[in-house]
Protein backbone atom coordinates (compact mmCIF):
# COMPACT_ATOMS: atom_id res chain seq x y z
CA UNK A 1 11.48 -81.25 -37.01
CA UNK A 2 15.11 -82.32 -36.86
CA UNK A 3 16.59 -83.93 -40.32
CA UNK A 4 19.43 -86.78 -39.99
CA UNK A 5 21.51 -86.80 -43.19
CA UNK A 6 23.57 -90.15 -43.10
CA UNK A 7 26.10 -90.35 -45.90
CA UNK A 8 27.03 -93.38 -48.35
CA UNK A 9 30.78 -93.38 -47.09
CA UNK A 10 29.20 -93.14 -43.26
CA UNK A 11 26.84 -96.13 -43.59
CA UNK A 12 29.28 -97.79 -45.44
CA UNK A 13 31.71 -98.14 -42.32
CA UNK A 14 28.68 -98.42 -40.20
CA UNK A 15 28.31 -101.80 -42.47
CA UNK A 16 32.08 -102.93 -42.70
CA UNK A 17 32.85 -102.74 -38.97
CA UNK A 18 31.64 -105.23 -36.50
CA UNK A 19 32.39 -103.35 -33.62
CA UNK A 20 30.22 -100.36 -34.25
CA UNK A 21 26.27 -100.74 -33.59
CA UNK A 22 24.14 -102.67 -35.49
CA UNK A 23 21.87 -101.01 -38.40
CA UNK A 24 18.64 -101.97 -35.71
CA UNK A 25 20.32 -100.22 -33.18
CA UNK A 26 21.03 -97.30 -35.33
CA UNK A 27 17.66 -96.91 -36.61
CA UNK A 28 15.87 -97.25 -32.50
CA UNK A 29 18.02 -93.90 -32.32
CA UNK A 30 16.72 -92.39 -35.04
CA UNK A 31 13.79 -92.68 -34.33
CA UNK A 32 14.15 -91.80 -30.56
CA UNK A 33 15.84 -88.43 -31.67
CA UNK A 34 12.64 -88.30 -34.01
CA UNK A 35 10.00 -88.73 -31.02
CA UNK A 36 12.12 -86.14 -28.88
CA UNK A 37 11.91 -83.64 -31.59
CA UNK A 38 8.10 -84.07 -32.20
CA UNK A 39 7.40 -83.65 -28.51
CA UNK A 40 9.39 -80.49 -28.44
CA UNK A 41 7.08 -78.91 -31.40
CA UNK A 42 4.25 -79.57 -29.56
CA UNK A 43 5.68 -78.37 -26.45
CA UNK A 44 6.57 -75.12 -28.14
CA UNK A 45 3.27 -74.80 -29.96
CA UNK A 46 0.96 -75.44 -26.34
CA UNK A 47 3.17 -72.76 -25.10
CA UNK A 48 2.72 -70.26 -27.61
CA UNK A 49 -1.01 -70.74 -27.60
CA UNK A 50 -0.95 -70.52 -23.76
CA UNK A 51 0.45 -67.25 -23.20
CA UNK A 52 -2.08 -64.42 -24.63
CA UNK A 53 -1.16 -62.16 -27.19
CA UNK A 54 -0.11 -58.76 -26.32
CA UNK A 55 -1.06 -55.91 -29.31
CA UNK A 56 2.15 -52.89 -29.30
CA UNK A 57 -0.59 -50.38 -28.68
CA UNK A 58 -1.60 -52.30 -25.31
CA UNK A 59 2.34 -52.32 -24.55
CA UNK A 60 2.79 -48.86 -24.80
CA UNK A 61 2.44 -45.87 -22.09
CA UNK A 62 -0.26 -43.83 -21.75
CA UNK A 63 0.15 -39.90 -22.22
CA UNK A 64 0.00 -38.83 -18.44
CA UNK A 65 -0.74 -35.16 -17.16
CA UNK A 66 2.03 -32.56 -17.32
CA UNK A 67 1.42 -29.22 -16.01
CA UNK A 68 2.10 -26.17 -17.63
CA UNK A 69 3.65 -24.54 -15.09
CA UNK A 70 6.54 -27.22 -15.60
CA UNK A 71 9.03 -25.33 -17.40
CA UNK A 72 8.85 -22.74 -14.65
CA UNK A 73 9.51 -24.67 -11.68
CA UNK A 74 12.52 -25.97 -13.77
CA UNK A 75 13.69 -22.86 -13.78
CA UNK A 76 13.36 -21.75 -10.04
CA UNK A 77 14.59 -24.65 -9.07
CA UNK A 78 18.01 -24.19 -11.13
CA UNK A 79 18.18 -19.85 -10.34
CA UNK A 80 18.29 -21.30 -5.99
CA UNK A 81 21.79 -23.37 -7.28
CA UNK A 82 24.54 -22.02 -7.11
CA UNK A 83 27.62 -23.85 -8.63
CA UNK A 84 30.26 -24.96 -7.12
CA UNK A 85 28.94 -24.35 -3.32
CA UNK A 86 29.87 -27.17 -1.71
CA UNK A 87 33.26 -28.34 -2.58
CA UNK A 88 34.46 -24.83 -3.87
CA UNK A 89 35.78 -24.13 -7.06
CA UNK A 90 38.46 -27.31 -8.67
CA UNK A 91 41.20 -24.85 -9.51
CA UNK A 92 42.05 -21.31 -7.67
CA UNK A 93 43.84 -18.88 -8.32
CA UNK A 94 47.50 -19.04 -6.06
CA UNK A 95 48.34 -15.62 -5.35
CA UNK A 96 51.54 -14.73 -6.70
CA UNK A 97 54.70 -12.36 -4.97
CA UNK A 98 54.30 -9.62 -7.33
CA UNK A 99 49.92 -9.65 -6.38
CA UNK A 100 50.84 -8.87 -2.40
CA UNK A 101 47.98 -7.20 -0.73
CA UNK A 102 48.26 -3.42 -0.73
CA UNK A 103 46.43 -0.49 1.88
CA UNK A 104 43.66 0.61 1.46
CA UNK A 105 43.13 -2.36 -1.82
CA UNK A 106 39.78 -3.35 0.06
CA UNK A 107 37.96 -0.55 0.59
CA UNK A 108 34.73 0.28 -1.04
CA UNK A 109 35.25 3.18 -3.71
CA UNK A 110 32.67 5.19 -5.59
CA UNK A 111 32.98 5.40 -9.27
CA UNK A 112 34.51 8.08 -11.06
CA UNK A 113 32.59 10.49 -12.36
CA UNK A 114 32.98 10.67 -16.05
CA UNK A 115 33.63 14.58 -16.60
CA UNK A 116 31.03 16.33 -19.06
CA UNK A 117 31.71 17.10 -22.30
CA UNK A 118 29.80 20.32 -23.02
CA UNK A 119 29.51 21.09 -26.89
CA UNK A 120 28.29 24.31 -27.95
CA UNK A 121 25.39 23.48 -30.61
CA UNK A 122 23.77 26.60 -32.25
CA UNK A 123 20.46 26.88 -33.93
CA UNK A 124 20.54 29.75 -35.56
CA UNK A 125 23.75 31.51 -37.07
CA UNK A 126 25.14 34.88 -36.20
CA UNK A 127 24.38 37.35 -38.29
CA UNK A 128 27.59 38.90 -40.51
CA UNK A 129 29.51 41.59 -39.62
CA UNK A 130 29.03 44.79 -41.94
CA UNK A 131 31.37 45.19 -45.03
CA UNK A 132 33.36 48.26 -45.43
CA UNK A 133 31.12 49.18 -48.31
CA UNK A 134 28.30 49.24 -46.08
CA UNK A 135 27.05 52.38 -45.12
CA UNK A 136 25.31 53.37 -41.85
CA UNK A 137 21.56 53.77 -41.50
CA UNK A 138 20.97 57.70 -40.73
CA UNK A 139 18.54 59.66 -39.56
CA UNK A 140 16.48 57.49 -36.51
CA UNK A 141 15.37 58.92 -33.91
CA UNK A 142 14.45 57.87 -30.28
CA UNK A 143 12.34 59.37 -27.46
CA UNK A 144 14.34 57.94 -24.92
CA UNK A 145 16.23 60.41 -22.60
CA UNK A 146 19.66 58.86 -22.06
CA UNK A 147 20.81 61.59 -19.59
CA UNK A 148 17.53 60.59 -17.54
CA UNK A 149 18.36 57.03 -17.06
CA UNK A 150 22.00 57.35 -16.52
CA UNK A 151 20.81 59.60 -13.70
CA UNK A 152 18.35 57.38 -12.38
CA UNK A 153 18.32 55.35 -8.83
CA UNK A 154 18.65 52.12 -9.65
CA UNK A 155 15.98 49.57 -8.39
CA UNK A 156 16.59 48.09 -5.04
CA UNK A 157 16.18 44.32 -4.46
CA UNK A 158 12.95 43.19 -2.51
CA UNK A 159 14.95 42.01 1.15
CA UNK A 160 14.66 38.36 0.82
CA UNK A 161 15.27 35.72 3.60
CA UNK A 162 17.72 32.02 3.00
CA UNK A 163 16.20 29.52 4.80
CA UNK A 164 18.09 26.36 3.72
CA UNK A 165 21.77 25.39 3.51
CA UNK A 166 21.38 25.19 -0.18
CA UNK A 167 20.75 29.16 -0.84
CA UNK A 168 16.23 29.04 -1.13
CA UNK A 169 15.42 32.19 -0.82
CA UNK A 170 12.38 33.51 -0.23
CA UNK A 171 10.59 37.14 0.04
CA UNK A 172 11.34 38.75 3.61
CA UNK A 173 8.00 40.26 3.87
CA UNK A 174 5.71 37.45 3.49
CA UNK A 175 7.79 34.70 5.72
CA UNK A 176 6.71 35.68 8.94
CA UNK A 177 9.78 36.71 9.92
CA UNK A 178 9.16 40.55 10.64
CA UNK A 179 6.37 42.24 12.23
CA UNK A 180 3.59 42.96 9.26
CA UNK A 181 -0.09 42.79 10.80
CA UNK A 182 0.63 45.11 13.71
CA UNK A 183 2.25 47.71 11.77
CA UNK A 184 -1.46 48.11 10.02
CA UNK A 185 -3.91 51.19 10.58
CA UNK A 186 -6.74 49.46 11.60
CA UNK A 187 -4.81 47.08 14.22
CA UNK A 188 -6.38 45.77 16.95
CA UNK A 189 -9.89 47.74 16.16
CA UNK A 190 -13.02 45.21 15.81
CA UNK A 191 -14.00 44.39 12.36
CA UNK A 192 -16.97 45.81 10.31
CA UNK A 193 -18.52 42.89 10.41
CA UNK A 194 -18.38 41.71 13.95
CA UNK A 195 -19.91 45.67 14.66
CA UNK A 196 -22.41 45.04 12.44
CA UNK A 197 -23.66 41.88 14.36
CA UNK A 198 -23.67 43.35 17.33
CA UNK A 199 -25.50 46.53 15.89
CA UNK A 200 -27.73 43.69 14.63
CA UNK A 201 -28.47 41.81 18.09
CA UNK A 202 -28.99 45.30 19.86
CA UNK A 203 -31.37 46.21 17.57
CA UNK A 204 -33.61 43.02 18.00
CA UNK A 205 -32.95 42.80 21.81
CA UNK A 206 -34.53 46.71 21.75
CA UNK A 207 -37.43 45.51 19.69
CA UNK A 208 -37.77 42.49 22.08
CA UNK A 209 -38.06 44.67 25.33
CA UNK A 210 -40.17 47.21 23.61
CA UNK A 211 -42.81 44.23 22.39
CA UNK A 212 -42.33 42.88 26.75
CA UNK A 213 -43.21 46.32 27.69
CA UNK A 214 -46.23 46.28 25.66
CA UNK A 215 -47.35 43.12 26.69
CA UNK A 216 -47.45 43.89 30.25
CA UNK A 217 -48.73 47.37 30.39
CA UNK A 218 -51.62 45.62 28.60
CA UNK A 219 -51.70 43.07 31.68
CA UNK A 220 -51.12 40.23 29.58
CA UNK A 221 -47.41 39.86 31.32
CA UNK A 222 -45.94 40.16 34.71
CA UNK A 223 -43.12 41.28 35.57
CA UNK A 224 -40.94 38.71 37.99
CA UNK A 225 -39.05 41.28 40.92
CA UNK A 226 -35.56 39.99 42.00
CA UNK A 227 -37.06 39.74 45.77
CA UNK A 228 -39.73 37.07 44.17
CA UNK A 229 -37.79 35.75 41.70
CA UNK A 230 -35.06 34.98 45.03
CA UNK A 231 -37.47 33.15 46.77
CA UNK A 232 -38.56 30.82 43.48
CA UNK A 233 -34.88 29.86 43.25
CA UNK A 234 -34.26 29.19 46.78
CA UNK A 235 -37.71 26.69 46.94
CA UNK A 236 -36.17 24.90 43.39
CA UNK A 237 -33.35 23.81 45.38
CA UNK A 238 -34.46 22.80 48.09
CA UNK A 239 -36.84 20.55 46.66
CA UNK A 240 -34.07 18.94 44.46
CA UNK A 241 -32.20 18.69 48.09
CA UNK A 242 -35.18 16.71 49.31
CA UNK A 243 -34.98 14.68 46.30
CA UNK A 244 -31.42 14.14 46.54
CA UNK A 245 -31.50 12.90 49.98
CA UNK A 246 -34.19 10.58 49.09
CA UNK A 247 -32.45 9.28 45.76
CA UNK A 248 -29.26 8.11 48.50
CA UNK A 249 -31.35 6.77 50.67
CA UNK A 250 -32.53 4.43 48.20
CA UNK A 251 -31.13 0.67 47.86
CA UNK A 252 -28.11 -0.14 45.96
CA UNK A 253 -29.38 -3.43 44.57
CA UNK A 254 -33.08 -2.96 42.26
CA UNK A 255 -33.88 -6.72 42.22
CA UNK A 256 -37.36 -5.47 41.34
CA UNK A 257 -39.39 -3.85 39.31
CA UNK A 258 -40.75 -0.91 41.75
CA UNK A 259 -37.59 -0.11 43.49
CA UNK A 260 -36.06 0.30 39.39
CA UNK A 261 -39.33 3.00 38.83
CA UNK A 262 -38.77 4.59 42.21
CA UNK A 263 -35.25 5.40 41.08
CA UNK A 264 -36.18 6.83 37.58
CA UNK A 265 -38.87 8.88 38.86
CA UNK A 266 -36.65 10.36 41.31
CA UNK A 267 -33.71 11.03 38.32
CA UNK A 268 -36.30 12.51 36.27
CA UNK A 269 -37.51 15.24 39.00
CA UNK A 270 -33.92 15.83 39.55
CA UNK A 271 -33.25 16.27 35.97
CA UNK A 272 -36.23 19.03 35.44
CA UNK A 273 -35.48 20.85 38.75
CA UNK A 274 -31.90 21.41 37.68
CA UNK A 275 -32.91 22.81 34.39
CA UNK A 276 -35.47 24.85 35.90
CA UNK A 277 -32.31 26.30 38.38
CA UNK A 278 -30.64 26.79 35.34
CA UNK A 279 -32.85 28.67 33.53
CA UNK A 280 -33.55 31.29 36.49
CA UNK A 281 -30.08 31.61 37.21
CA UNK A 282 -29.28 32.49 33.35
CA UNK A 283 -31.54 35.36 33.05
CA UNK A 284 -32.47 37.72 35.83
CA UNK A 285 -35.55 39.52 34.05
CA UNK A 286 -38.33 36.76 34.20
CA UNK A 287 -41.93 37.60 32.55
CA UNK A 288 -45.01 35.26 33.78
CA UNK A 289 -48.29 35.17 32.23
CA UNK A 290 -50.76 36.81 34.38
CA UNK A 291 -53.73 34.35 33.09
């Protein structure tokens, strides 16, 4: 609400001059300022109670989601940067006269070797040397025959071979490099072993023809002669020739079922024949059962 604060001395010339407004005219403007002031208030109060009220808690963010992994890509990011890329350094170095290049100033160089400082560190101590005072120990003896061994051959190194540039050596006799196996007694002779197996597969190839020979003196077996045995081989294949002309003969397409059994049969009787030829061929004593 405004106030108007009118002095004494202030309505006093308000009174004693004509020329200024009358006291009815002041007192309209007083209470005109007075209406425009209420009319604000309520303006002010319709306004506040228009617009909601807002809490600080509503007002402020929410905590949002922030990976752990954060930190880290922070990091990556930064180590892929490299300073000073772009634009090149602000300030460089100017080269000076007495800084001239120089031969040779850039070519790679491999560090010096720093040399080795060997120190002598010993665990145990020498023992002292004998005092005058001392007297020698007396009366040891020894079986050893120094006249023998000061007389002796000396021991000849085992001949050894180098086979790298770096000095590997490596005993002569067991590289391969000189003749060893054929120099042996027994080279080139068949091995007990391999004599006994054959010993073995006489023996039961005897007992085998002795058992035959039994057999067919007691007429259980007979004997197949070369002349017979001829003739058997010679009919074998020329059946399987028979066959064989009649397996080409045959179509190339089997749209059906017969012509696709009329081909197995026919693979099949060649099939047994040849292991029939086979097996006369492979052994020329043939027994056949007599019964």
């Amino acid at each position: 609400m405004l106030r108007v604060n009118i002095s004494d001395s202030t309505w006093a010339k308000h009174s004693d001059s004509r020329e200024m407004v009358s006291f009815r005219t002041l007192n309209r403007k007083i209470l005109f300022v007075w209406i425009l002031c209420q009319l604000n208030n309520v303006f002010v109060r319709a306004k506040h109670h228009a617009v909601p009220h807002v809490s600080q808690d509503r007002c402020s963010k929410q905590l949002r989601y922030m990976s752990k992994f954060r930190p880290t890509v922070v990091l990556e990011k930064k180590s892929t940067k490299d300073a000073m890329r772009t634009m090149g350094p602000a300030k460089v170095e100017v080269p000076t006269p007495e800084k001239y290049l120089k031969k040779h100033s850039k070519e790679l160089k491999l560090p010096e070797q720093a040399q080795k400082v060997v120190i002598n560190s010993y665990t145990m101590r020498k023992s002292a040397v004998p005092a005058r005072t001392d007297n020698p120990p007396m009366g040891f003896q020894t079986q050893r025959d120094f006249i023998k061994t000061a007389t002796a051959v000396p021991m000849k190194p085992k001949p050894t071979s180098v086979d790298t540039s770096k000095g590997h050596k490596q005993l002569l006799e067991n590289s391969g490099l000189v003749p060893k196996y054929i120099k042996k007694k027994h080279y080139g002779e068949v091995p007990e072993y391999l004599q006994q197996r054959n010993e073995e597969e006489q023996r039961a190839q005897e007992e085998y023809d002795m058992f035959v020979e039994e057999q067919r003196k007691q007429g259980a077996m007979k004997h197949l002669s070369d002349e017979e045995r001829h003739i058997v081989l010679e009919g074998l294949k020329k059946n399987w020739d028979e066959l064989h002309h009649d397996y080409q003969g045959l179509s190339l397409v089997t749209d059906n079922l017969s012509k696709k059994a009329r081909r197995d049969s026919l693979g099949t009787a060649m099939k047994q024949l040849e292991n029939d030829i086979k097996l006369i061929e492979r052994f020329k004593t043939i027994y056949i059962p007599s019964y």
